[in-house]
PDB file of N, CA and C in Angstrom:
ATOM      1  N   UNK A   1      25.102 -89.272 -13.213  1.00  0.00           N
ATOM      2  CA  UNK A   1      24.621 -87.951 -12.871  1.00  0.00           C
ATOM      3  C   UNK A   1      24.217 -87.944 -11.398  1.00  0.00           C
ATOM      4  N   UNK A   2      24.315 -87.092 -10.881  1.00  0.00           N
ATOM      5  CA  UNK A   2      23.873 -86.620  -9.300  1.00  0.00           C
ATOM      6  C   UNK A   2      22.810 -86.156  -9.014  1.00  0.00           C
ATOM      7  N   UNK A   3      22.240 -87.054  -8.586  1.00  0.00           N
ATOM      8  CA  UNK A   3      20.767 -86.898  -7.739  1.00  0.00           C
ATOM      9  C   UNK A   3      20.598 -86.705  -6.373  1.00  0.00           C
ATOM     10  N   UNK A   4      19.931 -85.630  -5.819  1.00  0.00           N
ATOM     11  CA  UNK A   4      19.858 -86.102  -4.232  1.00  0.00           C
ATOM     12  C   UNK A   4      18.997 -87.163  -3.962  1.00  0.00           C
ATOM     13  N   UNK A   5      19.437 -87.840  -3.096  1.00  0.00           N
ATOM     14  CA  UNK A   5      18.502 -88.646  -2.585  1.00  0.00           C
ATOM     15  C   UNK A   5      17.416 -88.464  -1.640  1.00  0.00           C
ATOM     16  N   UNK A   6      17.448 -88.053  -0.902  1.00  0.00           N
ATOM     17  CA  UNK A   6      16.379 -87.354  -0.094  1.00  0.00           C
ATOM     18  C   UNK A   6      15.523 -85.970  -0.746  1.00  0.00           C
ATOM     19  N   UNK A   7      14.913 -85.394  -0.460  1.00  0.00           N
ATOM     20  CA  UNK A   7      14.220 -83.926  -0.832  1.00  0.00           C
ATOM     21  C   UNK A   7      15.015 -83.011   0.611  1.00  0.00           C
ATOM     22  N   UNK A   8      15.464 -81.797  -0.152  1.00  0.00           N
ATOM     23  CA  UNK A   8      15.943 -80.902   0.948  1.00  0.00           C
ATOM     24  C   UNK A   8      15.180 -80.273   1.991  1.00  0.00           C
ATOM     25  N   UNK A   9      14.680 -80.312   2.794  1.00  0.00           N
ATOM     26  CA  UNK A   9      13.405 -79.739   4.083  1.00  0.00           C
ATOM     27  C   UNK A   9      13.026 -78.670   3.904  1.00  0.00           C
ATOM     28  N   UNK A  10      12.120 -77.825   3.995  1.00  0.00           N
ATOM     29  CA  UNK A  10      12.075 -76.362   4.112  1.00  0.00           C
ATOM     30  C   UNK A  10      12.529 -75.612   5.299  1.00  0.00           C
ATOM     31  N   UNK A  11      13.447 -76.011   6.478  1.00  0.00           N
ATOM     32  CA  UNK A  11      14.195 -75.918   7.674  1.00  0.00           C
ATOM     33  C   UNK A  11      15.590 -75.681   7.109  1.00  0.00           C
ATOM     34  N   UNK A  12      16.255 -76.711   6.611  1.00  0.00           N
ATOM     35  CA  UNK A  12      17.288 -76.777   5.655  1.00  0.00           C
ATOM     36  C   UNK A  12      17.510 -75.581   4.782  1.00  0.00           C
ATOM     37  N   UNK A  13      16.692 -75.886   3.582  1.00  0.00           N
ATOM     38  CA  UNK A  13      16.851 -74.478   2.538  1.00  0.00           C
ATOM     39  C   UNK A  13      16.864 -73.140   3.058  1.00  0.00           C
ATOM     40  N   UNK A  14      15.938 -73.107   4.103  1.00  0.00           N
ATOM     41  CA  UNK A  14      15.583 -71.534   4.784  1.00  0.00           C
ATOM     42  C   UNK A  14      16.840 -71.511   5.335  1.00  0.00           C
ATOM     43  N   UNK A  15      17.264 -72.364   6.419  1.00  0.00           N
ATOM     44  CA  UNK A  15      18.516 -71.802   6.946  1.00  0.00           C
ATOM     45  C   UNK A  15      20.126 -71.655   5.969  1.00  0.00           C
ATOM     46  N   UNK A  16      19.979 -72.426   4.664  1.00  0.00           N
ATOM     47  CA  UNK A  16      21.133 -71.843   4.052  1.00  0.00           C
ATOM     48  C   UNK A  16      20.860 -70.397   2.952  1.00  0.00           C
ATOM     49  N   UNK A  17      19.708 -70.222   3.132  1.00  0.00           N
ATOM     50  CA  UNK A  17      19.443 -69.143   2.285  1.00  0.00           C
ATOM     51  C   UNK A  17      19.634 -67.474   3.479  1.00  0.00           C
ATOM     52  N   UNK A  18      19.118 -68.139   4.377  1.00  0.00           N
ATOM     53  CA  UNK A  18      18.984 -66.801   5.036  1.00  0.00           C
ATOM     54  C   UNK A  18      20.355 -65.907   5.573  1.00  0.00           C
ATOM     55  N   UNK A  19      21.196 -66.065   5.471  1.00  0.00           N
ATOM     56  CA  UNK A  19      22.491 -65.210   5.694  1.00  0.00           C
ATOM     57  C   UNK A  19      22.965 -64.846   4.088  1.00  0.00           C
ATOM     58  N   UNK A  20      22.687 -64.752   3.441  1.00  0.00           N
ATOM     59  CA  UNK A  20      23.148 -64.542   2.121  1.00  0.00           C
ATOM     60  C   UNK A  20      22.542 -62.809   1.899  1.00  0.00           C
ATOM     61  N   UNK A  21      21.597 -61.837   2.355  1.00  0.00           N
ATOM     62  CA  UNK A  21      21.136 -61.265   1.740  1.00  0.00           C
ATOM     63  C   UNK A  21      21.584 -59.941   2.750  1.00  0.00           C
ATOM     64  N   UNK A  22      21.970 -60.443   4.085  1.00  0.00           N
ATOM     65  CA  UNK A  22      22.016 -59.584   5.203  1.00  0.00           C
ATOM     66  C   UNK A  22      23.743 -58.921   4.468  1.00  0.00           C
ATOM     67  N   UNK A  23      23.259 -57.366   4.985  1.00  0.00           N
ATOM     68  CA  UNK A  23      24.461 -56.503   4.323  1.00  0.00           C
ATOM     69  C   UNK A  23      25.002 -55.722   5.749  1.00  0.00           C
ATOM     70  N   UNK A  24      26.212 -55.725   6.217  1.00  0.00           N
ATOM     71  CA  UNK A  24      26.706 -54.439   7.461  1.00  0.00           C
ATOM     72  C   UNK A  24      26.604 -52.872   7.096  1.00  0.00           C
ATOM     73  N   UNK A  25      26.520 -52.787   7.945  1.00  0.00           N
ATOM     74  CA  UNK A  25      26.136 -51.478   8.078  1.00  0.00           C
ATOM     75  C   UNK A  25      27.496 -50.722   7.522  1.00  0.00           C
ATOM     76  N   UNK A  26      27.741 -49.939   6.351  1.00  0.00           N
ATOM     77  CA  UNK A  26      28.720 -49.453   6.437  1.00  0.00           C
ATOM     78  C   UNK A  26      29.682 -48.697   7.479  1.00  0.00           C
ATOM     79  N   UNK A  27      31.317 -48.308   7.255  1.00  0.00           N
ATOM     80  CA  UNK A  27      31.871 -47.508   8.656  1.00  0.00           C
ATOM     81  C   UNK A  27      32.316 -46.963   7.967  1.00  0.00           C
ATOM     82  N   UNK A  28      31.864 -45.788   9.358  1.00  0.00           N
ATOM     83  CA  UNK A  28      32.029 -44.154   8.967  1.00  0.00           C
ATOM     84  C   UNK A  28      33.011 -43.914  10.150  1.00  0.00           C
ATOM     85  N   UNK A  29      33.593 -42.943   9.512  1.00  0.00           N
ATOM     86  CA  UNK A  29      34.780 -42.269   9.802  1.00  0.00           C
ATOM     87  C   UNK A  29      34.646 -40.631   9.846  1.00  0.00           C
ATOM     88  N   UNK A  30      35.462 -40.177  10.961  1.00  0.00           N
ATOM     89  CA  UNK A  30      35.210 -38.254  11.296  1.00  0.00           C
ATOM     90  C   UNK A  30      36.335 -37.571   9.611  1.00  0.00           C
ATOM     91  N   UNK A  31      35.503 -37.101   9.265  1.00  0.00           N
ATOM     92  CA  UNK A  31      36.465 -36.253   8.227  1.00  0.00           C
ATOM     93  C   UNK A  31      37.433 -35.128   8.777  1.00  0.00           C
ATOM     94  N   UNK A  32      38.623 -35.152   8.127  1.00  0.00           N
ATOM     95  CA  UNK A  32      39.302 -34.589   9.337  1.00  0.00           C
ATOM     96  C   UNK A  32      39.400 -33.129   9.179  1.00  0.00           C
ATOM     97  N   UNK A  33      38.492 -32.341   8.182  1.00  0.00           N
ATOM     98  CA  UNK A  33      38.501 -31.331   7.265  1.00  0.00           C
ATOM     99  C   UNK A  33      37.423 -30.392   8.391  1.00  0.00           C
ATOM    100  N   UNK A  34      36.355 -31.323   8.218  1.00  0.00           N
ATOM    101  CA  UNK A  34      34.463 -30.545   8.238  1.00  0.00           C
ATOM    102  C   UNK A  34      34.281 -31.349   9.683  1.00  0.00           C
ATOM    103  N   UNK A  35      35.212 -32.451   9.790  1.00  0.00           N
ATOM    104  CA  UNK A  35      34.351 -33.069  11.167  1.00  0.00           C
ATOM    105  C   UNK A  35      33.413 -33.789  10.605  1.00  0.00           C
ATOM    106  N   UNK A  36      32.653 -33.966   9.541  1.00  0.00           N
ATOM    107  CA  UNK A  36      31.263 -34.740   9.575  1.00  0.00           C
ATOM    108  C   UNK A  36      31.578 -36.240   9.386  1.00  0.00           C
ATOM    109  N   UNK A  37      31.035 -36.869   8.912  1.00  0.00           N
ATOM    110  CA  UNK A  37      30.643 -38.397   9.083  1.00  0.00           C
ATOM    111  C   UNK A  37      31.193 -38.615   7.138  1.00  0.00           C
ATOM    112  N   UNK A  38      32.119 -39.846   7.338  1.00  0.00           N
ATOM    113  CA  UNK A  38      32.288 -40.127   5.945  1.00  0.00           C
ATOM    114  C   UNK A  38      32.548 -41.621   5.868  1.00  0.00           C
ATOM    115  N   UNK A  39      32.329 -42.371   4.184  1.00  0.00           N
ATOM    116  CA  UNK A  39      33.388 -43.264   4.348  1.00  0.00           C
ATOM    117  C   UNK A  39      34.470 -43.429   4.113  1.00  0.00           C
ATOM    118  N   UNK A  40      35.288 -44.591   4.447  1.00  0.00           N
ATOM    119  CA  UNK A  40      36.881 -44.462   4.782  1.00  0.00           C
ATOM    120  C   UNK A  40      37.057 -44.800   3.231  1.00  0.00           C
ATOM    121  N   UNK A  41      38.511 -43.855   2.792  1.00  0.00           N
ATOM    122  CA  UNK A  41      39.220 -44.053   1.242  1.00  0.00           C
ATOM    123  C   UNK A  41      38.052 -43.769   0.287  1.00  0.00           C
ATOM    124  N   UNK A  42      37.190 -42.404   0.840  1.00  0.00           N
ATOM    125  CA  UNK A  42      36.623 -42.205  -0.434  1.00  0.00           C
ATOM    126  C   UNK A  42      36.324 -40.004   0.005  1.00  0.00           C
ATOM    127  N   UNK A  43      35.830 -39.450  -0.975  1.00  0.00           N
ATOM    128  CA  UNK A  43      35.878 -38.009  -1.185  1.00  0.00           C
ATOM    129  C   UNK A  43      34.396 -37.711   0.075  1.00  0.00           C
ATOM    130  N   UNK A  44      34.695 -36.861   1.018  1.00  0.00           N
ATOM    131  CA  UNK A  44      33.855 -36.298   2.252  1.00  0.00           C
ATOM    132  C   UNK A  44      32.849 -35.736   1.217  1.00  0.00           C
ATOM    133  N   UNK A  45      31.571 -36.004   1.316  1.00  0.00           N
ATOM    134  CA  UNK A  45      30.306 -35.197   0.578  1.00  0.00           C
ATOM    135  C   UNK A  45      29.953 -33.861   1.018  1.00  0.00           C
ATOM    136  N   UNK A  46      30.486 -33.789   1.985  1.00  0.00           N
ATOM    137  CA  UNK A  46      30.099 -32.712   3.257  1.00  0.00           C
ATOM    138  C   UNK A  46      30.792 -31.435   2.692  1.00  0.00           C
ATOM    139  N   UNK A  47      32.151 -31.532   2.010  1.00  0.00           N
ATOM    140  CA  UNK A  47      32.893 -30.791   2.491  1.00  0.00           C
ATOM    141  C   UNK A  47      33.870 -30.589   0.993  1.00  0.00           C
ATOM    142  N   UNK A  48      33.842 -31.762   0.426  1.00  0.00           N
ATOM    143  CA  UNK A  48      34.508 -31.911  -1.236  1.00  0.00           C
ATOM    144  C   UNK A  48      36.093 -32.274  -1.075  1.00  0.00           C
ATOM    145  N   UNK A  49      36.270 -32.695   0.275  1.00  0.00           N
ATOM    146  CA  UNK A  49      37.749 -32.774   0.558  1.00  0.00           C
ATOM    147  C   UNK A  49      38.113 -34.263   0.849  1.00  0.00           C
ATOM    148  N   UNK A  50      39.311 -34.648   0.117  1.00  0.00           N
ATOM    149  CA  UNK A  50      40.134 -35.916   0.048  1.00  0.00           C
ATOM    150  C   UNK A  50      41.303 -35.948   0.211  1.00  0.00           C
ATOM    151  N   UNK A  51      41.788 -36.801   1.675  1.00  0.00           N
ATOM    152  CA  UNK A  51      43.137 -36.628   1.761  1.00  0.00           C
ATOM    153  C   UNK A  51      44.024 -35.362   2.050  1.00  0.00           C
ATOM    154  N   UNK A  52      43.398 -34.552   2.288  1.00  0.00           N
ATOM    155  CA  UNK A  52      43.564 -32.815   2.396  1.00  0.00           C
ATOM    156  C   UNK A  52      43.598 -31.930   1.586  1.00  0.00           C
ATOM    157  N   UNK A  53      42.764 -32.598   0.205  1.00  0.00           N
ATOM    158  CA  UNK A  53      43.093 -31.684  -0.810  1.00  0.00           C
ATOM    159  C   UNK A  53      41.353 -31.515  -1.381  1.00  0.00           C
ATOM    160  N   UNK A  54      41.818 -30.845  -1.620  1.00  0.00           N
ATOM    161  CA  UNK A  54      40.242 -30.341  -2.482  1.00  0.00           C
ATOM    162  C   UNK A  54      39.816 -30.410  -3.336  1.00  0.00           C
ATOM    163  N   UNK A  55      39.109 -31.787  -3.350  1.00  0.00           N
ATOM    164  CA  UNK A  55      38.978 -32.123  -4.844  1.00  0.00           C
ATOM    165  C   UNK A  55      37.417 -31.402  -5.836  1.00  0.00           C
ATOM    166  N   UNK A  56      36.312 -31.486  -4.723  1.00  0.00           N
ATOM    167  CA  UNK A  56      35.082 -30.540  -5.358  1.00  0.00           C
ATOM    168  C   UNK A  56      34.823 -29.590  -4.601  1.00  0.00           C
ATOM    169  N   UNK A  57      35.182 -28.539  -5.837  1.00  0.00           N
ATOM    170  CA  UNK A  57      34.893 -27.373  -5.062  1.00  0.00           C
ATOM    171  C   UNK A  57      32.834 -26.755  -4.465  1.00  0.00           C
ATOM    172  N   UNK A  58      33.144 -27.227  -3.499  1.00  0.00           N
ATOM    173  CA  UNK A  58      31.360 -26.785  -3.190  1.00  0.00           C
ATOM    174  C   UNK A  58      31.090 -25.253  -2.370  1.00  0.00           C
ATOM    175  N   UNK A  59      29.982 -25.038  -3.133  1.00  0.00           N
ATOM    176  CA  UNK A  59      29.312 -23.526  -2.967  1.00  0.00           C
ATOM    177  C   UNK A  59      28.488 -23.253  -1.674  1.00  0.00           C
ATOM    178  N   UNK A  60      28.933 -22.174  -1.080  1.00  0.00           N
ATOM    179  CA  UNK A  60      28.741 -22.105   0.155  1.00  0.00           C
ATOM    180  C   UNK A  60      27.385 -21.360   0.449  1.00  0.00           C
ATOM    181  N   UNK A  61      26.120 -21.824   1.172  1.00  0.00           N
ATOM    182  CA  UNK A  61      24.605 -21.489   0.999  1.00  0.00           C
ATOM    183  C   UNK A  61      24.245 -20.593   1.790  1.00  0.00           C
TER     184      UNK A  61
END
Protein backbone atom coordinates (compact mmCIF):
# COMPACT_ATOMS: atom_id res chain seq x y z
CA UNK A 1 0.00 0.00 0.00
CA UNK A 2 1.15 3.67 -0.57
CA UNK A 3 2.16 5.80 1.99
CA UNK A 4 3.67 9.18 1.73
CA UNK A 5 6.60 9.46 3.27
CA UNK A 6 7.03 12.81 4.26
CA UNK A 7 3.77 14.99 5.51
CA UNK A 8 2.63 17.38 2.64
CA UNK A 9 3.53 21.29 3.88
CA UNK A 10 0.84 23.70 4.19
CA UNK A 11 2.84 25.81 1.20
CA UNK A 12 2.43 22.69 -0.93
CA UNK A 13 -1.33 21.85 -0.36
CA UNK A 14 -2.30 25.64 -0.56
CA UNK A 15 -0.56 26.01 -3.75
CA UNK A 16 -2.19 22.88 -5.44
CA UNK A 17 -5.49 23.72 -4.16
CA UNK A 18 -5.63 27.25 -5.07
CA UNK A 19 -6.25 27.34 -8.92
CA UNK A 20 -8.96 24.84 -8.81
CA UNK A 21 -11.87 27.15 -7.74
CA UNK A 22 -10.96 30.33 -9.89
CA UNK A 23 -13.77 30.52 -12.78
CA UNK A 24 -13.29 33.18 -16.22
CA UNK A 25 -15.24 35.52 -16.65
CA UNK A 26 -17.69 34.50 -19.19
CA UNK A 27 -17.64 36.08 -23.21
CA UNK A 28 -20.04 38.15 -24.35
CA UNK A 29 -20.83 38.82 -27.63
CA UNK A 30 -23.00 42.03 -29.50
CA UNK A 31 -26.40 40.43 -30.43
CA UNK A 32 -26.84 41.15 -33.80
CA UNK A 33 -30.71 41.75 -33.42
CA UNK A 34 -30.96 44.40 -30.14
CA UNK A 35 -27.17 45.18 -30.08
CA UNK A 36 -27.04 44.20 -26.36
CA UNK A 37 -24.54 41.99 -24.66
CA UNK A 38 -25.05 38.09 -24.92
CA UNK A 39 -23.54 34.74 -24.68
CA UNK A 40 -22.13 33.10 -27.71
CA UNK A 41 -24.52 29.86 -29.10
CA UNK A 42 -27.16 30.61 -26.77
CA UNK A 43 -30.94 32.70 -27.03
CA UNK A 44 -30.25 36.95 -26.49
CA UNK A 45 -32.36 37.64 -23.07
CA UNK A 46 -32.64 41.10 -24.23
CA UNK A 47 -34.45 40.59 -27.16
CA UNK A 48 -35.80 36.61 -27.41
CA UNK A 49 -33.82 36.26 -30.64
CA UNK A 50 -31.55 33.23 -31.86
CA UNK A 51 -29.75 32.99 -34.89
CA UNK A 52 -32.30 35.46 -36.49
CA UNK A 53 -35.21 33.90 -35.55
CA UNK A 54 -37.47 34.47 -32.85
CA UNK A 55 -37.63 32.18 -30.59
CA UNK A 56 -39.41 34.13 -27.27
CA UNK A 57 -41.71 36.20 -28.04
CA UNK A 58 -41.20 39.22 -25.39
CA UNK A 59 -43.72 41.97 -24.44
CA UNK A 60 -42.91 45.29 -25.08
CA UNK A 61 -43.11 47.79 -21.63
Amino acid sequence: MAVPKRRTSKARKNKRRSSVWKLDAPELVECPNCHGYMTPHKMCANCGYYNGKEIVKKEED
